[in-house]
N, C-alpha and C. Protein backbone atom coordinates (compact mmCIF):
# COMPACT_ATOMS: atom_id res chain seq x y z
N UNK A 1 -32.32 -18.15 -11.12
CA UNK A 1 -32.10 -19.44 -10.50
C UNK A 1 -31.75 -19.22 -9.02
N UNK A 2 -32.57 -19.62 -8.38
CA UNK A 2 -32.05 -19.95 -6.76
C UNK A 2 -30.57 -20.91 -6.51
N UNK A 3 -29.69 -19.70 -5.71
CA UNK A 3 -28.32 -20.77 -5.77
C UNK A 3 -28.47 -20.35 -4.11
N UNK A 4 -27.76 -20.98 -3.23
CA UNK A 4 -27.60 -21.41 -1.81
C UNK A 4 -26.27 -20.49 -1.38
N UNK A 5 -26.34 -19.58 -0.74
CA UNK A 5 -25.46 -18.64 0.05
C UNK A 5 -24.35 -18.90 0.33
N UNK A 6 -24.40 -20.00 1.32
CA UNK A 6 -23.57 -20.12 2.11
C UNK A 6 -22.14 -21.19 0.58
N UNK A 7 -22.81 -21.37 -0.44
CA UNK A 7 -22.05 -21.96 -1.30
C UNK A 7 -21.11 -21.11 -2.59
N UNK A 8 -21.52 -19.83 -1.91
CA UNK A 8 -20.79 -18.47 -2.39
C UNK A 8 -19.58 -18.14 -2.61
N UNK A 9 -18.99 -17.72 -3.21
CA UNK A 9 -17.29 -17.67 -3.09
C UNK A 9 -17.68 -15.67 -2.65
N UNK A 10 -17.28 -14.95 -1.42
CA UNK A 10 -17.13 -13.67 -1.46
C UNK A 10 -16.08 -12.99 -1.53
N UNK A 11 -15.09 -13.45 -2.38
CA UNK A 11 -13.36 -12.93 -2.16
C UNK A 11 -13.66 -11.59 -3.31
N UNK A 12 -14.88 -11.46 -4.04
CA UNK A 12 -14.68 -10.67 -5.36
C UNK A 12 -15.58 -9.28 -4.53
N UNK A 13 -15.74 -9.03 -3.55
CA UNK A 13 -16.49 -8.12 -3.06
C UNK A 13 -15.42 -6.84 -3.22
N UNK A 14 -15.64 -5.61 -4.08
CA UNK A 14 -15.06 -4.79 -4.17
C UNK A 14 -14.85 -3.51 -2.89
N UNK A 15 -16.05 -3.63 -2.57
CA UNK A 15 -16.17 -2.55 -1.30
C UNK A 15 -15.54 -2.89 -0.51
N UNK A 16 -14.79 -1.54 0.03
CA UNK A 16 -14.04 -1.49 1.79
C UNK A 16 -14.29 -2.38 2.52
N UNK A 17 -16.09 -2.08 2.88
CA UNK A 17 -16.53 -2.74 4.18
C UNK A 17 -17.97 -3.15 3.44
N UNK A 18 -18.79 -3.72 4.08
CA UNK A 18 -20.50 -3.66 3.92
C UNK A 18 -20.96 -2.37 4.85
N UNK A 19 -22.17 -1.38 4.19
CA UNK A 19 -22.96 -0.56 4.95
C UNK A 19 -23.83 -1.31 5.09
N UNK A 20 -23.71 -1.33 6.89
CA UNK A 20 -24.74 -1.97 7.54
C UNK A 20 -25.87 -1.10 7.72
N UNK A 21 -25.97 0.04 7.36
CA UNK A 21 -27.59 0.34 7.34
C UNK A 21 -28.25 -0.02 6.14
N UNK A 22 -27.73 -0.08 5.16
CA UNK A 22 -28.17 -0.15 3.86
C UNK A 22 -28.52 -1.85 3.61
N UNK A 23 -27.61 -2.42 4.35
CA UNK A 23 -27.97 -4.09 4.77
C UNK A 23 -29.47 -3.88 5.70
N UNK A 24 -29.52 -3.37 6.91
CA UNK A 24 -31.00 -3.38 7.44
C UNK A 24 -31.80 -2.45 6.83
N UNK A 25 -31.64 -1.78 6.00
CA UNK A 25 -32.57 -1.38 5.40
C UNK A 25 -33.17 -2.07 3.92
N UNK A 26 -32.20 -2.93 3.75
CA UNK A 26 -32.41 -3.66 2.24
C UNK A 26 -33.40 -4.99 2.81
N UNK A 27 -32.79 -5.58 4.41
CA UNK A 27 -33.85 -6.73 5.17
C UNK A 27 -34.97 -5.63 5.14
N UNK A 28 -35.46 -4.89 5.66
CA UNK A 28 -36.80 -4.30 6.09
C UNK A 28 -37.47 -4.04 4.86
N UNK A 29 -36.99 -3.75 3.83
CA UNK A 29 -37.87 -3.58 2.49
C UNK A 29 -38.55 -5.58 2.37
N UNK A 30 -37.42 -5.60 2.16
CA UNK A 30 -37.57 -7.29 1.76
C UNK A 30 -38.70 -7.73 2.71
N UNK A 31 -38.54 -7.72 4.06
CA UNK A 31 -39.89 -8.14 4.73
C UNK A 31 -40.97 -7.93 4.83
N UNK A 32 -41.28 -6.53 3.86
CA UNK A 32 -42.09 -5.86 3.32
C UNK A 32 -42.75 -5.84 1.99
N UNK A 33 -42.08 -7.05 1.51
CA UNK A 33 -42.23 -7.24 -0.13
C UNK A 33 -41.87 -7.30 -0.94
N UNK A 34 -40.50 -5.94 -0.59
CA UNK A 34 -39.49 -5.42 -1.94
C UNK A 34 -39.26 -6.47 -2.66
N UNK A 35 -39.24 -6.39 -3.53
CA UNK A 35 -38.10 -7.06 -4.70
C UNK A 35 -37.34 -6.42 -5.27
N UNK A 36 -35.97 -7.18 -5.34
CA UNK A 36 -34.70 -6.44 -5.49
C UNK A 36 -34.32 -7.25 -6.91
N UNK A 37 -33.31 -7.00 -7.53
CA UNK A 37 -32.80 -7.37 -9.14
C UNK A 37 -32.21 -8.54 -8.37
N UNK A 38 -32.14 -9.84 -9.37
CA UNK A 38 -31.22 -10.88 -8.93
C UNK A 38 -29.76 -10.69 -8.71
N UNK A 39 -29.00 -11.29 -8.10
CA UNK A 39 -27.57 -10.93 -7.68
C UNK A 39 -26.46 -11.68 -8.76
N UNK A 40 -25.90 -11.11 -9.29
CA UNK A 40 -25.03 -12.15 -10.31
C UNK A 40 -23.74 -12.55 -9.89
N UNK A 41 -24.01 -13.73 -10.34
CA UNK A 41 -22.70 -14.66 -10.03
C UNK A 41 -21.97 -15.18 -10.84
N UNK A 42 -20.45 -15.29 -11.14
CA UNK A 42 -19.71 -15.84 -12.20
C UNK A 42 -19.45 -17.47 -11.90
N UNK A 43 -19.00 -18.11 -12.81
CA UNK A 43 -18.87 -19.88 -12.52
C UNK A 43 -18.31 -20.00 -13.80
N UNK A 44 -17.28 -20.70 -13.84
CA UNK A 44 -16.69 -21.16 -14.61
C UNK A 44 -16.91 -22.27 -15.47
N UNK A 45 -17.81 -22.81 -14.67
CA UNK A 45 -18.80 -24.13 -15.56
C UNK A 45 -19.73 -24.55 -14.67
N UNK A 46 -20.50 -25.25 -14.58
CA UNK A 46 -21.52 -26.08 -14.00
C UNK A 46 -20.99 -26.33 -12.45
N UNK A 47 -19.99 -26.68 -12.00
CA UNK A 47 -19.65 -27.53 -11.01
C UNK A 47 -18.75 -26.60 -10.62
N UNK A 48 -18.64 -25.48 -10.87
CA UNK A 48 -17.20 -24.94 -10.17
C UNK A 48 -17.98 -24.01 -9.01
N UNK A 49 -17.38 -23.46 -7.98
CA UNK A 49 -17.83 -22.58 -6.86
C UNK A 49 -18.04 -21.20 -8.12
N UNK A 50 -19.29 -20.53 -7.37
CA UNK A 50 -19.87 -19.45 -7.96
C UNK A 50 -19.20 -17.87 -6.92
N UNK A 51 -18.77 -17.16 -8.36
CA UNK A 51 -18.30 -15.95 -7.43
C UNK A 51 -19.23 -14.77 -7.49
N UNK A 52 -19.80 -14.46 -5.99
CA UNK A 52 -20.63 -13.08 -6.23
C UNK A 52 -19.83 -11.94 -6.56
N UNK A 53 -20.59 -11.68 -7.51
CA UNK A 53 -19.80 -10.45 -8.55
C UNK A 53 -20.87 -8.94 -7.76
N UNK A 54 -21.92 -9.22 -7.51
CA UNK A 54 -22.81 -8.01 -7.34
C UNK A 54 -24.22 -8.54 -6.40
N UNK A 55 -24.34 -7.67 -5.83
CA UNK A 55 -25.19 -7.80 -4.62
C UNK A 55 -24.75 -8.24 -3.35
N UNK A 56 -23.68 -7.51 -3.04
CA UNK A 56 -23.20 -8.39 -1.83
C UNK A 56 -24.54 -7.65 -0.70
N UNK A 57 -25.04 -6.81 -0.46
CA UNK A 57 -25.75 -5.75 0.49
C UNK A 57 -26.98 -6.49 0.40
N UNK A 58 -27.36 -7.37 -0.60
CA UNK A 58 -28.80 -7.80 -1.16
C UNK A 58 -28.60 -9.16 -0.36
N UNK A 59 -27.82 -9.72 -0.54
CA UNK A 59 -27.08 -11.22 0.03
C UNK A 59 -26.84 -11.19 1.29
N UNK A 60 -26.52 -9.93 1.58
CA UNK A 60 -26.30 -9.34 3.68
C UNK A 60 -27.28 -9.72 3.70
N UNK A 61 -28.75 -9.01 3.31
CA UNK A 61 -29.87 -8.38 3.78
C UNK A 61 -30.59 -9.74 3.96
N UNK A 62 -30.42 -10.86 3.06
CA UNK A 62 -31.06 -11.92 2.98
C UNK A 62 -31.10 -12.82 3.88
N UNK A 63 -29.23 -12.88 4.46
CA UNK A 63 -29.30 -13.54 5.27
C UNK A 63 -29.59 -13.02 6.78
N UNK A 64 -29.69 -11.73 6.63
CA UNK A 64 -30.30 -11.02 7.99
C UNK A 64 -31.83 -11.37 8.22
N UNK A 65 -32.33 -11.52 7.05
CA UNK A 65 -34.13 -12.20 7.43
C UNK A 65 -34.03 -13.68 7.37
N UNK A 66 -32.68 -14.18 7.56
CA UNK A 66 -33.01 -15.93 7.81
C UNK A 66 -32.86 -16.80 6.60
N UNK A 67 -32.76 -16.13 5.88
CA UNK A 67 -32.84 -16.74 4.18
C UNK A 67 -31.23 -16.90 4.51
N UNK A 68 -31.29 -18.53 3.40
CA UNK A 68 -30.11 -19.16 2.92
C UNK A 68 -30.40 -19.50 1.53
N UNK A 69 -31.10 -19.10 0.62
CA UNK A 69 -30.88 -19.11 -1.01
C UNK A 69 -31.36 -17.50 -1.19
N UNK A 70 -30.92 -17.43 -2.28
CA UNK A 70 -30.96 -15.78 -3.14
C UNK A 70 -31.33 -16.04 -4.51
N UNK A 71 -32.31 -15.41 -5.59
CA UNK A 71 -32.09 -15.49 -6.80
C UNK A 71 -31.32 -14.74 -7.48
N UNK A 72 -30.05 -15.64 -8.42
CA UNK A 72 -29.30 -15.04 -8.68
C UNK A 72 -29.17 -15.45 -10.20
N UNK A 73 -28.58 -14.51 -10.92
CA UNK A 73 -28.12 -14.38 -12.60
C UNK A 73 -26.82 -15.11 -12.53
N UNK A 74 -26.80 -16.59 -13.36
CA UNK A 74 -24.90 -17.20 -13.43
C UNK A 74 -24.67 -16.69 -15.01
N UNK A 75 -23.51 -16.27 -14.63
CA UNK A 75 -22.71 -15.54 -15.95
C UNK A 75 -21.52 -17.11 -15.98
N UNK A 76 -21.06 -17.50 -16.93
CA UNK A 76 -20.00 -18.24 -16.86
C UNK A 76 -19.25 -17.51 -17.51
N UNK A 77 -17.58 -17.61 -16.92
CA UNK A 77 -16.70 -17.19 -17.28
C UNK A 77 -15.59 -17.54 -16.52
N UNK A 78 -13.95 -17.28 -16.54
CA UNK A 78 -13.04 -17.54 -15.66
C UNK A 78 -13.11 -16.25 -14.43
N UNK A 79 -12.45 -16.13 -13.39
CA UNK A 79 -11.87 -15.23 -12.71
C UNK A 79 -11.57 -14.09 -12.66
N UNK A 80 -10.87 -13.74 -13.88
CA UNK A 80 -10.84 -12.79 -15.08
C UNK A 80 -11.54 -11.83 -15.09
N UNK A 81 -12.86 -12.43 -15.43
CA UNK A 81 -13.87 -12.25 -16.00
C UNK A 81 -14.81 -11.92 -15.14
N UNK A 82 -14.82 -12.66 -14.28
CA UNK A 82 -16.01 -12.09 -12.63
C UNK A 82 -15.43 -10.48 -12.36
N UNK A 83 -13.68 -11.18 -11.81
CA UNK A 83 -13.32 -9.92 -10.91
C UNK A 83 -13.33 -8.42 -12.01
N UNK A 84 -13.25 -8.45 -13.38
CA UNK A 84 -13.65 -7.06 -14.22
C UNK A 84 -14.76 -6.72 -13.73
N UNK A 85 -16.28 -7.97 -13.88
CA UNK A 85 -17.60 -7.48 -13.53
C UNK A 85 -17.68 -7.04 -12.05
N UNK A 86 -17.24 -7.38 -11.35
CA UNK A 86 -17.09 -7.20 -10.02
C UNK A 86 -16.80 -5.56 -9.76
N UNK A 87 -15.25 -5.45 -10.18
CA UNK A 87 -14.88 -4.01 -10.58
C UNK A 87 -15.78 -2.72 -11.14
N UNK A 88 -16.73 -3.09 -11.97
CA UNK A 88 -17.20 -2.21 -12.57
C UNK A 88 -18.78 -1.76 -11.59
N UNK A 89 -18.68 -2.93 -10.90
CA UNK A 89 -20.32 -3.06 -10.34
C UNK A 89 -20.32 -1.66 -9.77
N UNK A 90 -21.79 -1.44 -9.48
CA UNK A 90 -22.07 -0.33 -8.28
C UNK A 90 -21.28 1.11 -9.09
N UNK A 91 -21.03 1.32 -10.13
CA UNK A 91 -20.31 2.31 -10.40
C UNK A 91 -21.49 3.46 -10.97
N UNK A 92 -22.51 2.73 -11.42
CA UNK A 92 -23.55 3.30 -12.12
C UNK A 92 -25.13 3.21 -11.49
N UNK A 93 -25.39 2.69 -10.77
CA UNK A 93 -26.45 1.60 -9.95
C UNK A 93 -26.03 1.54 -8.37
N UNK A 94 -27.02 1.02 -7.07
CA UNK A 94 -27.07 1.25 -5.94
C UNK A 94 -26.20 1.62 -5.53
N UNK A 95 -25.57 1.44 -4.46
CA UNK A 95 -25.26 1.97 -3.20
C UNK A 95 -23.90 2.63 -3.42
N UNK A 96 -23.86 4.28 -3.31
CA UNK A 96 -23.12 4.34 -3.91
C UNK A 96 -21.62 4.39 -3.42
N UNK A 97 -20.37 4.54 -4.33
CA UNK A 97 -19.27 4.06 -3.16
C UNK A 97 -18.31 5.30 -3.11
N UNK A 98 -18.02 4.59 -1.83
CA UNK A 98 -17.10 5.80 -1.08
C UNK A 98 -15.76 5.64 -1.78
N UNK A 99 -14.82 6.45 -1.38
CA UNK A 99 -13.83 6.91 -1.85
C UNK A 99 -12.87 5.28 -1.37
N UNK A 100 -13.19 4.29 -0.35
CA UNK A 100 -12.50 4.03 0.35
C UNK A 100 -12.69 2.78 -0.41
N UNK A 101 -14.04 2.50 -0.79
CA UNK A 101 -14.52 1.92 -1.81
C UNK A 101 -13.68 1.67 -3.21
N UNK A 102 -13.76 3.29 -3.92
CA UNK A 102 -12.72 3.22 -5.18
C UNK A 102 -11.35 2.53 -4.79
N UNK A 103 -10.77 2.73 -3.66
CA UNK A 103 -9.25 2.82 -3.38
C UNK A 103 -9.23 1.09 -3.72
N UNK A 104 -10.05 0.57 -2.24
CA UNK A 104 -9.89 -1.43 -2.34
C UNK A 104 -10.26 -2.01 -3.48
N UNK A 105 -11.26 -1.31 -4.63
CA UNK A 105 -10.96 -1.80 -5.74
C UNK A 105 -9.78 -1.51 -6.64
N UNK A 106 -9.34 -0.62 -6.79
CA UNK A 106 -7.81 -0.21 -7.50
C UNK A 106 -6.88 -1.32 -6.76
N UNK A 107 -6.75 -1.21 -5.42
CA UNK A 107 -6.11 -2.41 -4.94
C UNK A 107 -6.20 -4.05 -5.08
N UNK A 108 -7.68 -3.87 -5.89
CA UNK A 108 -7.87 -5.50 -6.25
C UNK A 108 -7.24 -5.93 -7.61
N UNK A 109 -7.77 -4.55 -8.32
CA UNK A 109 -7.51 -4.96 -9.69
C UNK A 109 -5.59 -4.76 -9.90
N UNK A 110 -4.70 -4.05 -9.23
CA UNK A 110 -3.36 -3.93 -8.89
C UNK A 110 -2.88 -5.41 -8.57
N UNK A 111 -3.62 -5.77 -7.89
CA UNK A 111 -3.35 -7.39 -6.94
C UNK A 111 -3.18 -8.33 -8.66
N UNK A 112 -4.17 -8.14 -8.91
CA UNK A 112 -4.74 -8.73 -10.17
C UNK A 112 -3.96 -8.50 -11.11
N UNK A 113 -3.17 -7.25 -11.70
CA UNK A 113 -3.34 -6.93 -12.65
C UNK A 113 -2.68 -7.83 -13.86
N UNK A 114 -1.81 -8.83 -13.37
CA UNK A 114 -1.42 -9.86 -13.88
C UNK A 114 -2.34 -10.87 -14.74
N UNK A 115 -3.84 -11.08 -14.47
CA UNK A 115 -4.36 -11.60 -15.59
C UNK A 115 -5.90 -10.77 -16.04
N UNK A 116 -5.78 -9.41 -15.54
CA UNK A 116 -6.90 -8.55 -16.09
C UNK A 116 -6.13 -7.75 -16.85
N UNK A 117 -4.49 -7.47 -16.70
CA UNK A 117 -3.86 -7.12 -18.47
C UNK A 117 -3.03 -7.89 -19.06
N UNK A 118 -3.47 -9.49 -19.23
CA UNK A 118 -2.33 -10.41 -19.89
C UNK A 118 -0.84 -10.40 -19.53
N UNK A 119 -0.43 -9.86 -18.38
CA UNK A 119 0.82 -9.62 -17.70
C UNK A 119 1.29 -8.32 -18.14
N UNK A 120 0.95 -7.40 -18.48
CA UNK A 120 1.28 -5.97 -18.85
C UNK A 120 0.96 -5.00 -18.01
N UNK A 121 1.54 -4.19 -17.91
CA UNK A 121 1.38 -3.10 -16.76
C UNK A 121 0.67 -2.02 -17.46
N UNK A 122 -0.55 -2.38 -16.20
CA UNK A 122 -1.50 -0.80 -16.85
C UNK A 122 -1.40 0.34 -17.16
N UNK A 123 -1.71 1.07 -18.12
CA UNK A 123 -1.47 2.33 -17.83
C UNK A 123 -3.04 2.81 -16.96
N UNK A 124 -2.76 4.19 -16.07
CA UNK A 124 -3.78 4.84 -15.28
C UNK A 124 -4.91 4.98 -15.81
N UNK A 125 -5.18 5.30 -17.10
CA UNK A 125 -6.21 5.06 -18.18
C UNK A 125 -7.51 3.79 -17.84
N UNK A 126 -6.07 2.84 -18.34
CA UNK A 126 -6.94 1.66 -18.33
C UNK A 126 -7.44 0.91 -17.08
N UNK A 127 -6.20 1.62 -16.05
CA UNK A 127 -6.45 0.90 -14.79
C UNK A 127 -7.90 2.16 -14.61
N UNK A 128 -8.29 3.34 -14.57
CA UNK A 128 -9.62 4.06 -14.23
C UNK A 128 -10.70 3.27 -14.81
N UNK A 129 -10.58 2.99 -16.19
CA UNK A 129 -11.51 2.69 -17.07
C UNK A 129 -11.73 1.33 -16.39
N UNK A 130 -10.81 0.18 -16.12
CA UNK A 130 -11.31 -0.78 -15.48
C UNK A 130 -12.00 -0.94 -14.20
N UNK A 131 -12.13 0.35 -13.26
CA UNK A 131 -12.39 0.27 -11.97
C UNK A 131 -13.49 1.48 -11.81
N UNK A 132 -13.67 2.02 -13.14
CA UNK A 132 -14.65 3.23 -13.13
C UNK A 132 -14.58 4.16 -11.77
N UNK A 133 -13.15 5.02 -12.03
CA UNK A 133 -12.88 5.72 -11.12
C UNK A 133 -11.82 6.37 -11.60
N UNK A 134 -11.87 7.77 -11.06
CA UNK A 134 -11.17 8.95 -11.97
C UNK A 134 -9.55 8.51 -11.98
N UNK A 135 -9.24 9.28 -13.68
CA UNK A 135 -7.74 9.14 -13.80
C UNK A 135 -6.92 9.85 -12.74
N UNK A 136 -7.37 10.60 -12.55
CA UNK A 136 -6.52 11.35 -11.31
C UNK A 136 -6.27 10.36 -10.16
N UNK A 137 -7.22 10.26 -9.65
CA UNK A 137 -7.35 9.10 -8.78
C UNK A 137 -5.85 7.60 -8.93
N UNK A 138 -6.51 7.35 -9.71
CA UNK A 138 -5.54 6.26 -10.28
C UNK A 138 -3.77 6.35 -10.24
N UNK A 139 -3.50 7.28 -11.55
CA UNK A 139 -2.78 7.85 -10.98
C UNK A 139 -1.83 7.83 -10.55
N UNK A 140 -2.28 8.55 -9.27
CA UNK A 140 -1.94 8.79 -7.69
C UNK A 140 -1.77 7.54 -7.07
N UNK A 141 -2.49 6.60 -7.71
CA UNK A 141 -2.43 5.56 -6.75
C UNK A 141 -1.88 4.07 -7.59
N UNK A 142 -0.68 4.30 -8.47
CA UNK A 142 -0.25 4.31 -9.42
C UNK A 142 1.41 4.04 -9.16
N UNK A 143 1.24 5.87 -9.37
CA UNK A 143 2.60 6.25 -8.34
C UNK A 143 2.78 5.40 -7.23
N UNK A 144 1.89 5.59 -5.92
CA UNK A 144 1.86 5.23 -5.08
C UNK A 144 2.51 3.57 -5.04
N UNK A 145 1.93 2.96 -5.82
CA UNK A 145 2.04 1.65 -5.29
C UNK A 145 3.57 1.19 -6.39
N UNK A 146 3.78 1.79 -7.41
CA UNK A 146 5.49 1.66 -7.93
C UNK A 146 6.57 1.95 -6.38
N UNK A 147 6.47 3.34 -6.04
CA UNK A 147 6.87 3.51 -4.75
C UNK A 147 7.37 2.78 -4.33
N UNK A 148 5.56 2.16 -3.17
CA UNK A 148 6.03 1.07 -2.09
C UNK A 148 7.13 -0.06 -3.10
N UNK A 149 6.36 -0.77 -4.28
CA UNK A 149 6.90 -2.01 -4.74
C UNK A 149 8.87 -1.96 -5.19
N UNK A 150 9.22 -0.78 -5.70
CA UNK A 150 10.73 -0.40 -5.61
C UNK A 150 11.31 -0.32 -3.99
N UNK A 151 10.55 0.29 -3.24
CA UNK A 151 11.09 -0.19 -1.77
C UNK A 151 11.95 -1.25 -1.24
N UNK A 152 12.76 -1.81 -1.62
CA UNK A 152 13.41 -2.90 -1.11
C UNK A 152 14.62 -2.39 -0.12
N UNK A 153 14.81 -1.44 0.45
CA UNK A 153 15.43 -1.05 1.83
C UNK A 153 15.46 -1.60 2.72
N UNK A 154 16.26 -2.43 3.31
CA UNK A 154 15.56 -2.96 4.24
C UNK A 154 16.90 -2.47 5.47
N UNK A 155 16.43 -2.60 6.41
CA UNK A 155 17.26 -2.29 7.96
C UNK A 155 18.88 -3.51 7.52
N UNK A 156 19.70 -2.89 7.76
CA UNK A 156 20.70 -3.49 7.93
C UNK A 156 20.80 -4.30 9.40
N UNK A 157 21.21 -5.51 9.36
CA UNK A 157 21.05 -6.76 10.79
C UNK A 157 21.66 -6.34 11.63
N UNK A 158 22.89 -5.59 11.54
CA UNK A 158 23.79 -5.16 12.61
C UNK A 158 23.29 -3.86 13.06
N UNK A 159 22.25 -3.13 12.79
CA UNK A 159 21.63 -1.60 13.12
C UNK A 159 20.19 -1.97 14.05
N UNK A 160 19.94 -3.19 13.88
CA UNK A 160 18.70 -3.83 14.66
C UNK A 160 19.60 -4.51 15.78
N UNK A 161 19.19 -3.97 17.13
CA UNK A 161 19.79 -4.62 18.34
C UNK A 161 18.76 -3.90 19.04
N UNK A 162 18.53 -4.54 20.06
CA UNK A 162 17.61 -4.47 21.54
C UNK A 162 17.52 -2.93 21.61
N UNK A 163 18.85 -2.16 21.30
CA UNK A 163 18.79 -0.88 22.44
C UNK A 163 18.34 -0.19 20.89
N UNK A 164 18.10 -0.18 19.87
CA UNK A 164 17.27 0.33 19.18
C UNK A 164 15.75 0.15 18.99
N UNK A 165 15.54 -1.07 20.09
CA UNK A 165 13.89 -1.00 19.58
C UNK A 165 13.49 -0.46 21.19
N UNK A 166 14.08 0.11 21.77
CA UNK A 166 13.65 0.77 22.92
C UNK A 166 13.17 1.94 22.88
């Protein structure tokens, strides 16, 4: 089904950044003929904003040749349910992702993890298995973020004065 771009929700984009060569190189096939797999999108019903779950590089590329519709696959489901598919995308299939990549998804699904584990705290396991990215990895980044979140130190008011931020 042809759905309209610009009517996209892109908050579920797992990657760091977009590779912009892989965006002009995905337009130059396309102006050439390519055909690429449809891009899937989650919706919660008929009328709700559609979230791109996969193809964001396909959806660059489209609108780099001028195009404002894409054919895309609607999955219905809640939020939930996109941002898992979202998570898992690209893990097996195109472009493949960088390390920096794995990290902002661990950080999505962390953000999340409140209704991708029914309010339960992941174990590293499940948080890898959900983000298809090594336990080690995880982890580490696990640890990491208990860390920061116990952090509540904060500067005492009377130790903050002018001649300390000099």
């Amino acid at each position: 089904m042809k759905i309209e771009i610009s009517k996209l929700n892109l908050e579920l984009q797992t990657r760091a950044k977009n590779n912009e060569a892989a965006i002009k190189e995905y337009a130059e096939l396309m102006k050439d003929g390519a055909t690429f797999p449809n891009v899937k999108v989650f919706r919660e019903n008929k009328n709700a904003t559609p979230y791109l779950v996969d193809g964001f590089h396909r959806t660059a590329a489209t609108v780099l040749n001028g195009g404002d519709t894409i054919e895309a696959d609607i999955i219905y489901g809640d939020r939930a349910a996109a941002l898992t598919y979202a998570l898992k995308a690209n893990a097996d299939h195109g472009l493949r992702r960088t390390n920096a990549d794995k990290r902002h998804a661990l950080e999505m699904a962390w953000k999340d993890r409140e209704i991708l584990f029914n309010g339960e705290m992941p174990s590293s396991r499940q948080l890898a298995s959900l983000c298809c990215v090594s336990n080690f990895l995880t982890h580490d980044f696990i640890k990491e973020m208990r860390v920061l979140e116990s952090n509540t130190t904060r500067p005492d008011a009377t130790t903050c004065t002018e001649d300390h931020l000099e």
